[in-house]
N, C-alpha and C. Protein backbone atom coordinates (compact mmCIF):
# COMPACT_ATOMS: atom_id res chain seq x y z
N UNK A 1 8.53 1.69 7.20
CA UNK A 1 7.21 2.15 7.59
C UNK A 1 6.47 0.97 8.19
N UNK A 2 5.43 1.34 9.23
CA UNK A 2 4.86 0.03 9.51
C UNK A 2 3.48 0.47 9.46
N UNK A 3 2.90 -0.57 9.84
CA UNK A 3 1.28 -0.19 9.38
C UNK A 3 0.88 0.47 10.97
N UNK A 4 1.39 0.29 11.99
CA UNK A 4 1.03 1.06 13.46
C UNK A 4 0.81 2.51 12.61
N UNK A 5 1.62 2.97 11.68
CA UNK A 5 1.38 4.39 11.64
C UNK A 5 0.64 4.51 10.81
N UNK A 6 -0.10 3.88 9.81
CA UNK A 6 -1.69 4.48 9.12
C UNK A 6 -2.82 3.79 9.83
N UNK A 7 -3.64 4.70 9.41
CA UNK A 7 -4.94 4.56 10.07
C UNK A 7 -5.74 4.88 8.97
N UNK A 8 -6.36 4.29 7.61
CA UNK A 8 -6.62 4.22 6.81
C UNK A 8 -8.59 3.95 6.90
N UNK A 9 -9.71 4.29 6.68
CA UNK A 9 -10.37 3.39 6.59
C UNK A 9 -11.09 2.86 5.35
N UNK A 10 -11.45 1.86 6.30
CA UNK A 10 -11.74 0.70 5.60
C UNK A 10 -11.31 -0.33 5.43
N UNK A 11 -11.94 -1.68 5.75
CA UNK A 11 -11.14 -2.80 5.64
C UNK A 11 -10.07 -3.47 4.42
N UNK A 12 -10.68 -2.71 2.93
CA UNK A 12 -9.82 -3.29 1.72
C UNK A 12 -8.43 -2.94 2.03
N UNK A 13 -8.53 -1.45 2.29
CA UNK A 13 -7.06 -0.47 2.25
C UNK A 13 -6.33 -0.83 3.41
N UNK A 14 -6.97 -0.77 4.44
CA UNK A 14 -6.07 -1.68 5.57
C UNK A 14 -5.67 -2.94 5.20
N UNK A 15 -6.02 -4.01 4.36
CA UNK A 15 -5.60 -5.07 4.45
C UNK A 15 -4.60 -4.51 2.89
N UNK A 16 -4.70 -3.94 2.32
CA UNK A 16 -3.82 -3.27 1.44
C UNK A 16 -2.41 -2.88 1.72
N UNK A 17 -2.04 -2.34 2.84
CA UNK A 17 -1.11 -1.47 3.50
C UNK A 17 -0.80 -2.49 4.16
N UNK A 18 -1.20 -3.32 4.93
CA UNK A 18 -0.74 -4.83 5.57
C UNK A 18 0.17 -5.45 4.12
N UNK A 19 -0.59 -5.52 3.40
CA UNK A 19 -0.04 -6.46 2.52
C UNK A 19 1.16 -5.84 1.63
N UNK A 20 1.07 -4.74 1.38
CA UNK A 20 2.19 -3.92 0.79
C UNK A 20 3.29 -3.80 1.87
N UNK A 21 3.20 -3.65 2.72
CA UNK A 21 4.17 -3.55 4.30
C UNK A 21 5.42 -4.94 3.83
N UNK A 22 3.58 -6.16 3.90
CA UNK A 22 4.95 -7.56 3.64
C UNK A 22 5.75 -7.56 2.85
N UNK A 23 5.40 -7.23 1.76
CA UNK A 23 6.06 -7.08 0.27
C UNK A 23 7.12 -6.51 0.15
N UNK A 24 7.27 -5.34 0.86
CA UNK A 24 8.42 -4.38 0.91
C UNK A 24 8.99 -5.01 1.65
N UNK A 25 8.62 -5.53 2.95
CA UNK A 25 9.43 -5.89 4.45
C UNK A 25 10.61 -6.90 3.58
N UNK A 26 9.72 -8.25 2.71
CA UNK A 26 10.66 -9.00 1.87
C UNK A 26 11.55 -9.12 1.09
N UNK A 27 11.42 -7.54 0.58
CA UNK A 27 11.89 -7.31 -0.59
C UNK A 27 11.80 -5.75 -1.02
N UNK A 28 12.56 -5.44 -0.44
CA UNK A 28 12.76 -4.01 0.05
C UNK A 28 13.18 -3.21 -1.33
N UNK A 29 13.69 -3.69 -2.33
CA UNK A 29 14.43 -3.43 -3.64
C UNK A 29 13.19 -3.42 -4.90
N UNK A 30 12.20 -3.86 -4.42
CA UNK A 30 10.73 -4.41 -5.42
C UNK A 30 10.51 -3.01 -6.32
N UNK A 31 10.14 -2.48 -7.26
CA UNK A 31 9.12 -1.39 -7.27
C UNK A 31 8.30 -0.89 -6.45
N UNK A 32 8.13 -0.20 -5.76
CA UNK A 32 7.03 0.21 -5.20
C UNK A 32 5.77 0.44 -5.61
N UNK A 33 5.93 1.27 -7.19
CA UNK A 33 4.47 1.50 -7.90
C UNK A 33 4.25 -0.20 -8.68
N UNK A 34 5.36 -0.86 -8.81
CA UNK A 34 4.81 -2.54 -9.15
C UNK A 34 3.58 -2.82 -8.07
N UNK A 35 4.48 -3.11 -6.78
CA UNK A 35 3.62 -3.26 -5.63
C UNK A 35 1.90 -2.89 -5.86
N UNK A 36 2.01 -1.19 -6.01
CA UNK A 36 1.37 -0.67 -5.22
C UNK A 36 -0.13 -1.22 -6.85
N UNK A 37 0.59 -0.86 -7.63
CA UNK A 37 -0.12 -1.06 -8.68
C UNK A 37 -1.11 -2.69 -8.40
N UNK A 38 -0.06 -4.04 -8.12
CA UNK A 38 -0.47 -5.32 -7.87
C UNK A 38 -1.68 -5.26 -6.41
N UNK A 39 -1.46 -4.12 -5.31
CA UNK A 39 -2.47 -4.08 -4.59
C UNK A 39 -3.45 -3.26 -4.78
N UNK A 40 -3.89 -2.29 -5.81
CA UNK A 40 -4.80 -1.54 -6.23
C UNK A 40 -5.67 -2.60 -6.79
N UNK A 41 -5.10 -3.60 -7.64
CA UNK A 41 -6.31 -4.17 -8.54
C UNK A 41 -6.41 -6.26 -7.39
N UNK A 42 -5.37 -6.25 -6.52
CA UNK A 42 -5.78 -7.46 -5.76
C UNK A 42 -6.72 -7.03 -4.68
N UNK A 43 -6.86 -5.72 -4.49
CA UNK A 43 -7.92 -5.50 -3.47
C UNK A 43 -8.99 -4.80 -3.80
N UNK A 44 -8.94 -4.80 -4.97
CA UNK A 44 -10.09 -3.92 -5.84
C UNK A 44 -10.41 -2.46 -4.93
N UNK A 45 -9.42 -1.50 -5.08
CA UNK A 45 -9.54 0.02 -4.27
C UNK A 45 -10.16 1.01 -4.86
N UNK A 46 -10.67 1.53 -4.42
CA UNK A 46 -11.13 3.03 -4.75
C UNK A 46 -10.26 3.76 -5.73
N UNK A 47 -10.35 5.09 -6.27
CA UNK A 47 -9.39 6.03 -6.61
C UNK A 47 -8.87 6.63 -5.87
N UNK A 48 -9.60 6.91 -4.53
CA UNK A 48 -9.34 7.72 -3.83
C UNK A 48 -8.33 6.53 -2.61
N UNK A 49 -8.74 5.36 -2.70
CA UNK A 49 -7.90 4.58 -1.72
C UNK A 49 -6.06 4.23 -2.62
N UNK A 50 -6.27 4.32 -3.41
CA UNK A 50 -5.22 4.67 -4.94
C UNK A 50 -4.50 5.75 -4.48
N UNK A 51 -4.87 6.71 -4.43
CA UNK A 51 -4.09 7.87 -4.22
C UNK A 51 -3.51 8.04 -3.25
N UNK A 52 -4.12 7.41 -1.83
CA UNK A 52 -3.91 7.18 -0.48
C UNK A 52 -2.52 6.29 -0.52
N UNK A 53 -2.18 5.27 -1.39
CA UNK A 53 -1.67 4.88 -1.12
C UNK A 53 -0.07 5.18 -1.86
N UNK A 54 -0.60 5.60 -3.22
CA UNK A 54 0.53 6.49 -3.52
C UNK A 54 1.36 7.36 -2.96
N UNK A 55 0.67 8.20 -1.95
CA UNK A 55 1.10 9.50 -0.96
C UNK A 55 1.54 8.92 -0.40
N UNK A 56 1.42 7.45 0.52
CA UNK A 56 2.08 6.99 1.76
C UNK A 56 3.49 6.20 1.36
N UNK A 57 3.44 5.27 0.37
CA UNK A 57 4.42 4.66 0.24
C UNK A 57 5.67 4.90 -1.38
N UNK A 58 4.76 5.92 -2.17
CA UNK A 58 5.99 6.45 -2.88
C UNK A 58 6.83 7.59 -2.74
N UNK A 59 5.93 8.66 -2.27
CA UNK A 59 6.52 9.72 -1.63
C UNK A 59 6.97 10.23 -0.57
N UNK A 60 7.05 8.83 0.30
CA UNK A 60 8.04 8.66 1.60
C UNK A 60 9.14 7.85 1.17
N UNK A 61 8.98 6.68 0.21
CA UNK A 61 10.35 5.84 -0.39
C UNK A 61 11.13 6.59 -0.83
């Protein structure tokens, strides 16, 4: 997945999905909900930016 294909707003969650992108790109084998969990509380997100990101990157993995 790359980040060309979300369009998210807001600057936290975009730089969220950037940063989860790298993570995976590195280390493709990681957890995903580790990940996703480590960028919910490093970018301090919403619930609703939480959920956003659950839908995009666990239930496409």
């Amino acid at each position: 997945m790359s980040t060309e294909t979300l369009q998210p707003h807001g600057e936290s969650i975009r730089r969220a999905v950037k940063w989860i992108s790298e993570v995976i790109k590195e280390d493709p084998y990681k957890d995903r909900r580790e990940i996703i969990h480590e960028a919910e509380l490093r970018f301090d997100l919403s619930p609703a930016e939480c959920e956003f990101l659950n839908e995009k990157f666990i239930c496409e993995g």
